[in-house]
C-alpha atoms as a PDB file:
ATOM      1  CA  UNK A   1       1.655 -18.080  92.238  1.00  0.00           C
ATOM      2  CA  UNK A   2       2.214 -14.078  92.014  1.00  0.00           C
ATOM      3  CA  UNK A   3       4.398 -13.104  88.767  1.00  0.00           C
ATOM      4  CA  UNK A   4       3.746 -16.445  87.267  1.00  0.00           C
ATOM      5  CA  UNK A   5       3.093 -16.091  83.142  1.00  0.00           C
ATOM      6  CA  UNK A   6      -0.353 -17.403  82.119  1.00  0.00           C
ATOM      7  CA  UNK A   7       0.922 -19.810  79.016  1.00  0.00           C
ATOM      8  CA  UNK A   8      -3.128 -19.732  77.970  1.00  0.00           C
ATOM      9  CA  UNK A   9      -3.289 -15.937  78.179  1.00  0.00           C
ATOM     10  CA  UNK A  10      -0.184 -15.850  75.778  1.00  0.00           C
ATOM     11  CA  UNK A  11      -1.613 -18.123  73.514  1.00  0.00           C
ATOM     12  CA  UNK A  12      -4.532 -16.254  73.421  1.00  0.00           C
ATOM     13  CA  UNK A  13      -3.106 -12.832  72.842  1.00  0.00           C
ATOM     14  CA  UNK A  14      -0.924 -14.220  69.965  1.00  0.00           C
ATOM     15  CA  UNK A  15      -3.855 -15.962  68.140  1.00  0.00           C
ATOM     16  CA  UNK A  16      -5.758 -12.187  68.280  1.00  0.00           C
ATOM     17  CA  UNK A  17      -2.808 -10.453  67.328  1.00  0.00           C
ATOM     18  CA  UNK A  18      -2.281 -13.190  64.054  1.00  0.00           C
ATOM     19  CA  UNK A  19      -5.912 -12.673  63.401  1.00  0.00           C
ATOM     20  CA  UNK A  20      -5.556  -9.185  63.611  1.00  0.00           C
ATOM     21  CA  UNK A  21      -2.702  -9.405  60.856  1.00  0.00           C
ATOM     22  CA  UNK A  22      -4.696 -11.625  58.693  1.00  0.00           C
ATOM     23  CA  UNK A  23      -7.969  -9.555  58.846  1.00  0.00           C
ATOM     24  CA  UNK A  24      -5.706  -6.000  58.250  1.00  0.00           C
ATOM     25  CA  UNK A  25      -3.915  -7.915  55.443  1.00  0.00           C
ATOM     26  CA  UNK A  26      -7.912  -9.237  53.816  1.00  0.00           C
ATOM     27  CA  UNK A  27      -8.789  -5.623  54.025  1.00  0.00           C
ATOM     28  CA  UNK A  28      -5.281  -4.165  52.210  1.00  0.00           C
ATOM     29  CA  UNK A  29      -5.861  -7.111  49.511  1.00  0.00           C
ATOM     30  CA  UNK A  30      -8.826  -6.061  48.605  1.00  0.00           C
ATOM     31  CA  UNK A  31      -8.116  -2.395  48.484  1.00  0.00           C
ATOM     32  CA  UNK A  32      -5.086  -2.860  46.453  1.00  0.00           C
ATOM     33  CA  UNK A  33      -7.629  -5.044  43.963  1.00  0.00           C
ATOM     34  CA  UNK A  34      -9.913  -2.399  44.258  1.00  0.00           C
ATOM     35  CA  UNK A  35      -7.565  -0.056  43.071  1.00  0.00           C
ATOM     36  CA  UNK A  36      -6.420  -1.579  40.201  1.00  0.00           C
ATOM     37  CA  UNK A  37      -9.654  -2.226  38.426  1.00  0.00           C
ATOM     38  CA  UNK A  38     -10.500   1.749  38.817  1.00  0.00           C
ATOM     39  CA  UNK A  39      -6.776   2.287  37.341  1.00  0.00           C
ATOM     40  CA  UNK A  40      -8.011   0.103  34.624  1.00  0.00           C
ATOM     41  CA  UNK A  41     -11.180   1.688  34.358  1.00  0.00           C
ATOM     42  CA  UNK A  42      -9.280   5.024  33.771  1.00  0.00           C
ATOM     43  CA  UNK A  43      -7.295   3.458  31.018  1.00  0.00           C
ATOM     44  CA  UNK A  44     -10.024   2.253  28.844  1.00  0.00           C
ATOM     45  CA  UNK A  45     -10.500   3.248  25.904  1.00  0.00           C
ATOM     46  CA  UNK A  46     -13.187   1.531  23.240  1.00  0.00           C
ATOM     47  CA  UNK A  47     -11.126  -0.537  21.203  1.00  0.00           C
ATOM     48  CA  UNK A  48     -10.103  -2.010  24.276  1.00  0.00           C
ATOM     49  CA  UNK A  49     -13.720  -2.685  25.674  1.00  0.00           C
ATOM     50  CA  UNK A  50     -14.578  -3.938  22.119  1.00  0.00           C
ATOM     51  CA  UNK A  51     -11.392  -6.226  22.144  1.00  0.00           C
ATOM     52  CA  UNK A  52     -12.410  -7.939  25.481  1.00  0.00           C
ATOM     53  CA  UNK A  53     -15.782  -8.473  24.513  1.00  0.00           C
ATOM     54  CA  UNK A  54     -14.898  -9.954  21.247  1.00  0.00           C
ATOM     55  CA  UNK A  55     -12.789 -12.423  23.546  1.00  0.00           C
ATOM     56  CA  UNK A  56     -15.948 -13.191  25.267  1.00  0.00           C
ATOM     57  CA  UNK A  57     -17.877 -14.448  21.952  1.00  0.00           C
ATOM     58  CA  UNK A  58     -21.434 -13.290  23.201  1.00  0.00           C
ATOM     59  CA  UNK A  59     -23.372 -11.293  21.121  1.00  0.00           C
ATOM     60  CA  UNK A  60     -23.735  -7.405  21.285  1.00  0.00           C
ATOM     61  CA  UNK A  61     -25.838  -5.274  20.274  1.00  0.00           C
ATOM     62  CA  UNK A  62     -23.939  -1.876  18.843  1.00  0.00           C
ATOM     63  CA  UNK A  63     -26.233   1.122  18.689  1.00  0.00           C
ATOM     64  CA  UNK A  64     -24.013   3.698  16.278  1.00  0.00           C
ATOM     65  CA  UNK A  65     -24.834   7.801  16.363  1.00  0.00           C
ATOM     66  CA  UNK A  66     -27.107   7.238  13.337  1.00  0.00           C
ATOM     67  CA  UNK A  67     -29.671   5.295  15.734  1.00  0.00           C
ATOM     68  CA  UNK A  68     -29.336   2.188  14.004  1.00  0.00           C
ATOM     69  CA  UNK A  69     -28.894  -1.214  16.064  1.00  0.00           C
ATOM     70  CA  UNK A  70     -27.108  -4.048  14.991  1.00  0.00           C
ATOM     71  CA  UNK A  71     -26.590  -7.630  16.822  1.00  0.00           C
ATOM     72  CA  UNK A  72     -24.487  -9.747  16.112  1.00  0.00           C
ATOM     73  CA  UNK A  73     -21.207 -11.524  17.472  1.00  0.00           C
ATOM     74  CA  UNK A  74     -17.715  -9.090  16.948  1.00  0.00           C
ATOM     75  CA  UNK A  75     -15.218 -11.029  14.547  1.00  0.00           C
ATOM     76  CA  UNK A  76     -12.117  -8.120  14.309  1.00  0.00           C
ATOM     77  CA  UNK A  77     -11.162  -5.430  15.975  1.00  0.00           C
ATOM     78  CA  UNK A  78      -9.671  -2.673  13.770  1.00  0.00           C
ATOM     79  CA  UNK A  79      -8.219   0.196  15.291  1.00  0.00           C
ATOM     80  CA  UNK A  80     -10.619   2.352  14.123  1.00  0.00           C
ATOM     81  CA  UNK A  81     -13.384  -0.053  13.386  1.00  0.00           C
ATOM     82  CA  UNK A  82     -15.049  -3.250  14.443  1.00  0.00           C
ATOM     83  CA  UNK A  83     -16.435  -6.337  11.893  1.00  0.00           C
ATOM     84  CA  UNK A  84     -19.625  -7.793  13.610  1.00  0.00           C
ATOM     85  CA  UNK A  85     -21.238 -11.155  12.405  1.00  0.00           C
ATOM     86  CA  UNK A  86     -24.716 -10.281  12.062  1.00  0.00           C
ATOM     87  CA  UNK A  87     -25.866 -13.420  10.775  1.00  0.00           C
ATOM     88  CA  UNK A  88     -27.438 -14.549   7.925  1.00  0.00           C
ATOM     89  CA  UNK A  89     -24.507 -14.048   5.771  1.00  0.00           C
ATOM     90  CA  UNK A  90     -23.848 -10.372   6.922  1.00  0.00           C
ATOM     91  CA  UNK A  91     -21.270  -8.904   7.836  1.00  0.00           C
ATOM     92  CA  UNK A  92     -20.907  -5.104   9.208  1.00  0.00           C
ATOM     93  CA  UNK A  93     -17.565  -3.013   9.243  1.00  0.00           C
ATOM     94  CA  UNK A  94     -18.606  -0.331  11.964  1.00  0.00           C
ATOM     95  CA  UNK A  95     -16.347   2.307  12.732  1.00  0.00           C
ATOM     96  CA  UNK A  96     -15.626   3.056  16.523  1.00  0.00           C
ATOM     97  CA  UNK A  97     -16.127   6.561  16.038  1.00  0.00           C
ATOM     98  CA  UNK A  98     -19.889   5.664  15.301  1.00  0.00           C
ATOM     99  CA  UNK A  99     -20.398   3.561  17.924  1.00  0.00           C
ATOM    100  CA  UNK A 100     -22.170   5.629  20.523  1.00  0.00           C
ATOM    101  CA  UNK A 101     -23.170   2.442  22.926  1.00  0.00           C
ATOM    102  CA  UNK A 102     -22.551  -1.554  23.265  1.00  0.00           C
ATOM    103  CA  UNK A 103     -24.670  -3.990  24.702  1.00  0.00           C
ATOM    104  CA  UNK A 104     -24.868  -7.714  25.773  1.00  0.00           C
ATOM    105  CA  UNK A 105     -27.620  -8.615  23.122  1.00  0.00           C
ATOM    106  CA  UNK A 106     -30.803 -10.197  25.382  1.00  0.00           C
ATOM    107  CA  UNK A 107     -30.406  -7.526  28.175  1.00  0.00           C
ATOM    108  CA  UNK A 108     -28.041  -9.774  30.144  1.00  0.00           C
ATOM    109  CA  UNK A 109     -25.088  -7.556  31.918  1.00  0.00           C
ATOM    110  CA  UNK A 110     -22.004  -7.555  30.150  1.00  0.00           C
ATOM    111  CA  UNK A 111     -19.286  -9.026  32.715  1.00  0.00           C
ATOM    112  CA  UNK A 112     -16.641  -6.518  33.868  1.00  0.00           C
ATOM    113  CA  UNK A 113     -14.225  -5.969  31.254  1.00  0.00           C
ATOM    114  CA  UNK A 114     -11.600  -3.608  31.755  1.00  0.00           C
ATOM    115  CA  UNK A 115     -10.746  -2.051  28.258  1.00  0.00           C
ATOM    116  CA  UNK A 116      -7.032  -0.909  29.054  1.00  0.00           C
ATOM    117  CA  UNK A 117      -5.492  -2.097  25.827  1.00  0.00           C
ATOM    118  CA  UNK A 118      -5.459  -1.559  22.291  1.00  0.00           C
ATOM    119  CA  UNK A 119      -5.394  -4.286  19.803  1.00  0.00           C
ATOM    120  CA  UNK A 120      -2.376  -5.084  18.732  1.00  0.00           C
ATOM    121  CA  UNK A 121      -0.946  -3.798  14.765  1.00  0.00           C
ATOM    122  CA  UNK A 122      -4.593  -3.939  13.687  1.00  0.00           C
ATOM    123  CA  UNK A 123      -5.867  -2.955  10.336  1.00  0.00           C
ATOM    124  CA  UNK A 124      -7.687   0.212   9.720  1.00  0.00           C
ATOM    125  CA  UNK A 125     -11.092   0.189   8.203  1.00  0.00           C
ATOM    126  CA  UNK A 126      -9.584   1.069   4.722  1.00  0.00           C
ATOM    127  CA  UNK A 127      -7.144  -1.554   5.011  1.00  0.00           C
ATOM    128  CA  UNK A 128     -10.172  -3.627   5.471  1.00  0.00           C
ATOM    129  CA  UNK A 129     -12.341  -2.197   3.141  1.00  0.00           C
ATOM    130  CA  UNK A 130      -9.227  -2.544   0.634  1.00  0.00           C
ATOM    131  CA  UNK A 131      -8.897  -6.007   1.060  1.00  0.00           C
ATOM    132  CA  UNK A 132     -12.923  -6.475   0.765  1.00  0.00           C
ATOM    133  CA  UNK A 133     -12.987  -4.960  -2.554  1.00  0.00           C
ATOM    134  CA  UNK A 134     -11.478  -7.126  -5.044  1.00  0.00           C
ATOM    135  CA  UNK A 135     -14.305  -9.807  -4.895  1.00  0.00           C
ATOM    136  CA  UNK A 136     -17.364  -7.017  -5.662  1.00  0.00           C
ATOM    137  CA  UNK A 137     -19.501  -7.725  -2.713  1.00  0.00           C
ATOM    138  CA  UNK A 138     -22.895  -5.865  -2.238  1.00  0.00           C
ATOM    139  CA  UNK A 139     -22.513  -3.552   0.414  1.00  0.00           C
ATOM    140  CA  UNK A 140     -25.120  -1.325   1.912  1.00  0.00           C
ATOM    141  CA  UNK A 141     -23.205   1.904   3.535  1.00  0.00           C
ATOM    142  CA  UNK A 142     -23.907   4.447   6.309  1.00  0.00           C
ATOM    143  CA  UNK A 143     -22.297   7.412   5.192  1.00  0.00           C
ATOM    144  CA  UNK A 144     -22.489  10.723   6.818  1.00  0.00           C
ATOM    145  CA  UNK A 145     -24.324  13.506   4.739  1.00  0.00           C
ATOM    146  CA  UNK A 146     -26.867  10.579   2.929  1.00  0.00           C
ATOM    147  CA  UNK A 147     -30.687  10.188   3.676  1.00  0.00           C
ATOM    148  CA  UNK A 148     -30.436   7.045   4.168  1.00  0.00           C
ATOM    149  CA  UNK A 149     -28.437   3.490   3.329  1.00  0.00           C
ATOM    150  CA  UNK A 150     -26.831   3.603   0.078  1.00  0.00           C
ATOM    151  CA  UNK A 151     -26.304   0.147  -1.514  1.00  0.00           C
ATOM    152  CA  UNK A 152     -24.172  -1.160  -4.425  1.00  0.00           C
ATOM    153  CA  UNK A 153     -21.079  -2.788  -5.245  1.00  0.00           C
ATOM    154  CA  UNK A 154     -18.005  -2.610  -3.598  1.00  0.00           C
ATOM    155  CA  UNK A 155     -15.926  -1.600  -6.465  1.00  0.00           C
ATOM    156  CA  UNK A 156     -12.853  -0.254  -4.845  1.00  0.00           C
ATOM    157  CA  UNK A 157     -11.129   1.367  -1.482  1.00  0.00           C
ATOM    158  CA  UNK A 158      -8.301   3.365  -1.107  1.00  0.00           C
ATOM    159  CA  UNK A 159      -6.659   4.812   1.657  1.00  0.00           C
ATOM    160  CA  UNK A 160      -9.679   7.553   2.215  1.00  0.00           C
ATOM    161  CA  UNK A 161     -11.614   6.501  -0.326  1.00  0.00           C
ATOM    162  CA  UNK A 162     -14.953   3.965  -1.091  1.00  0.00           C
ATOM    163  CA  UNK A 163     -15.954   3.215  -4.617  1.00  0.00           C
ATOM    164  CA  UNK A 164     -19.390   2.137  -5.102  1.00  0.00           C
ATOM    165  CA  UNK A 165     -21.474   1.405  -8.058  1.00  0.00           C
ATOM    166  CA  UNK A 166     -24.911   2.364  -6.953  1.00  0.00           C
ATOM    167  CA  UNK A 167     -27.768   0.156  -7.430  1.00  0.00           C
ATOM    168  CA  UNK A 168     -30.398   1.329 -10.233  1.00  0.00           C
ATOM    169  CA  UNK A 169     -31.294   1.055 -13.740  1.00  0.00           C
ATOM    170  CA  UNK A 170     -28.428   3.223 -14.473  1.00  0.00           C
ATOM    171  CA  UNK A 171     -25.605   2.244 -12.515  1.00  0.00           C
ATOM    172  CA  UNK A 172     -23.814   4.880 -11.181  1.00  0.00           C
ATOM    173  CA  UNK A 173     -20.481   5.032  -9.674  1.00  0.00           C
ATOM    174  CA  UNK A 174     -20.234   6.879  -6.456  1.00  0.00           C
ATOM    175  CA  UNK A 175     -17.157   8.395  -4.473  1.00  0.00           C
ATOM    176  CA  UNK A 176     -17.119   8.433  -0.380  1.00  0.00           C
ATOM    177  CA  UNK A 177     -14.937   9.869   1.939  1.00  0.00           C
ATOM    178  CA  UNK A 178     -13.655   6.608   3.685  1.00  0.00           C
ATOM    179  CA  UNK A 179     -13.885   9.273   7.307  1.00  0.00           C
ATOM    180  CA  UNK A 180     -17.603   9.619   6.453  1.00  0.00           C
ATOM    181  CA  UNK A 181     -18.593   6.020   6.039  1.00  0.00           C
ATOM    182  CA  UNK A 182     -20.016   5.320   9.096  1.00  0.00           C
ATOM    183  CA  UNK A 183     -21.334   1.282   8.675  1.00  0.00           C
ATOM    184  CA  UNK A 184     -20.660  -0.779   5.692  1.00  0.00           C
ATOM    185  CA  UNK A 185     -22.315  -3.808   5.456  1.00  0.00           C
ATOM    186  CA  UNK A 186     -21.993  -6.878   3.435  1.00  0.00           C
ATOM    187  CA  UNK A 187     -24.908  -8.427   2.125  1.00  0.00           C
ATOM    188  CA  UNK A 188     -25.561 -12.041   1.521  1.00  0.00           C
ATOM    189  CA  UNK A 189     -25.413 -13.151  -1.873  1.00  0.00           C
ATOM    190  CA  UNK A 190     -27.920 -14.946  -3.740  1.00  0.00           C
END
């Protein structure tokens, strides 16, 4: 019959055209998803990649400006520092500043973490440090300026200020510039 509608041909052009609409839709989905992870990838800042992998639990390996390593699993984020479990009864007060690369620990790849927050009202490092100091540890410090590690005890730690008493037959006490300690770590006892 001349004129008549083809109810298959219909059929078929509305199953395209729904395709078409699903497939166009796929594509916008993923560019929209696309576009938020770079958004979030220009919002990150360090304490924010630091914060999501401490979420994670794996263990990193920081490398800090001085070229030291350390591995070890990240306990707090400061705002200006992180605390890393290094094992074996240490544990390291780093401050982000130094930090200069992080790592999965093992060479696995660290998922995709997006880093666009901050923690929330996190300590300082001082505020840390302050709260470390009333039970003495042994600390071994990174401090801008010195050769090399400078160990003691923890005496005190003010709001820009670390009070050591240096190890050696005559104990010395020793002021540093809380900005200039780089890495503190606590030693394990015994």
């Amino acid at each position: 019959m001349a004129g008549a509608i083809d109810p298959g041909g219909l059929d078929g052009d509305l199953a395209r055209l729904i395709a078409d609409s699903r497939a166009d839709e796929a594509i916008r989905a993923r560019q929209r998803e696309r576009n938020l992870r770079a958004a979030a990838a220009t919002d990150a800042t360090l304490a924010g990649l630091v914060l999501d992998l401490a979420e994670l639990g794996d263990p990193v390996t920081l490398r800090t400006t001085s070229g030291r390593s350390l591995t070890g699993r990240i306990a707090t984020v400061a705002r200006d520092a992180v605390v890393l479990e290094v094992g074996s009864g240490a544990t390291t007060f780093v401050r982000l500043a130094a930090v200069s690369s992080i790592r999965r620990a093992g060479g696995h790849r660290l998922p995709q973490v997006s880093g666009d927050r901050s923690p929330s009202r996190a300590p300082t490092l001082a505020a840390l440090l302050a709260d470390l100091a009333p039970e003495r540890p042994r600390v071994a410090l990174a401090v801008h300026g010195e050769p090399g590690l400078v160990r003691g005890e923890l005496r005190a730690a003010g709001a820009d200020v670390v009070t050591v008493t240096l190890d050696g037959d005559l104990p010395v006490t020793a002021y540093f510039a809380t900005a200039q300690v780089s890495e503190l770590t606590v030693l394990a006892s015994g």
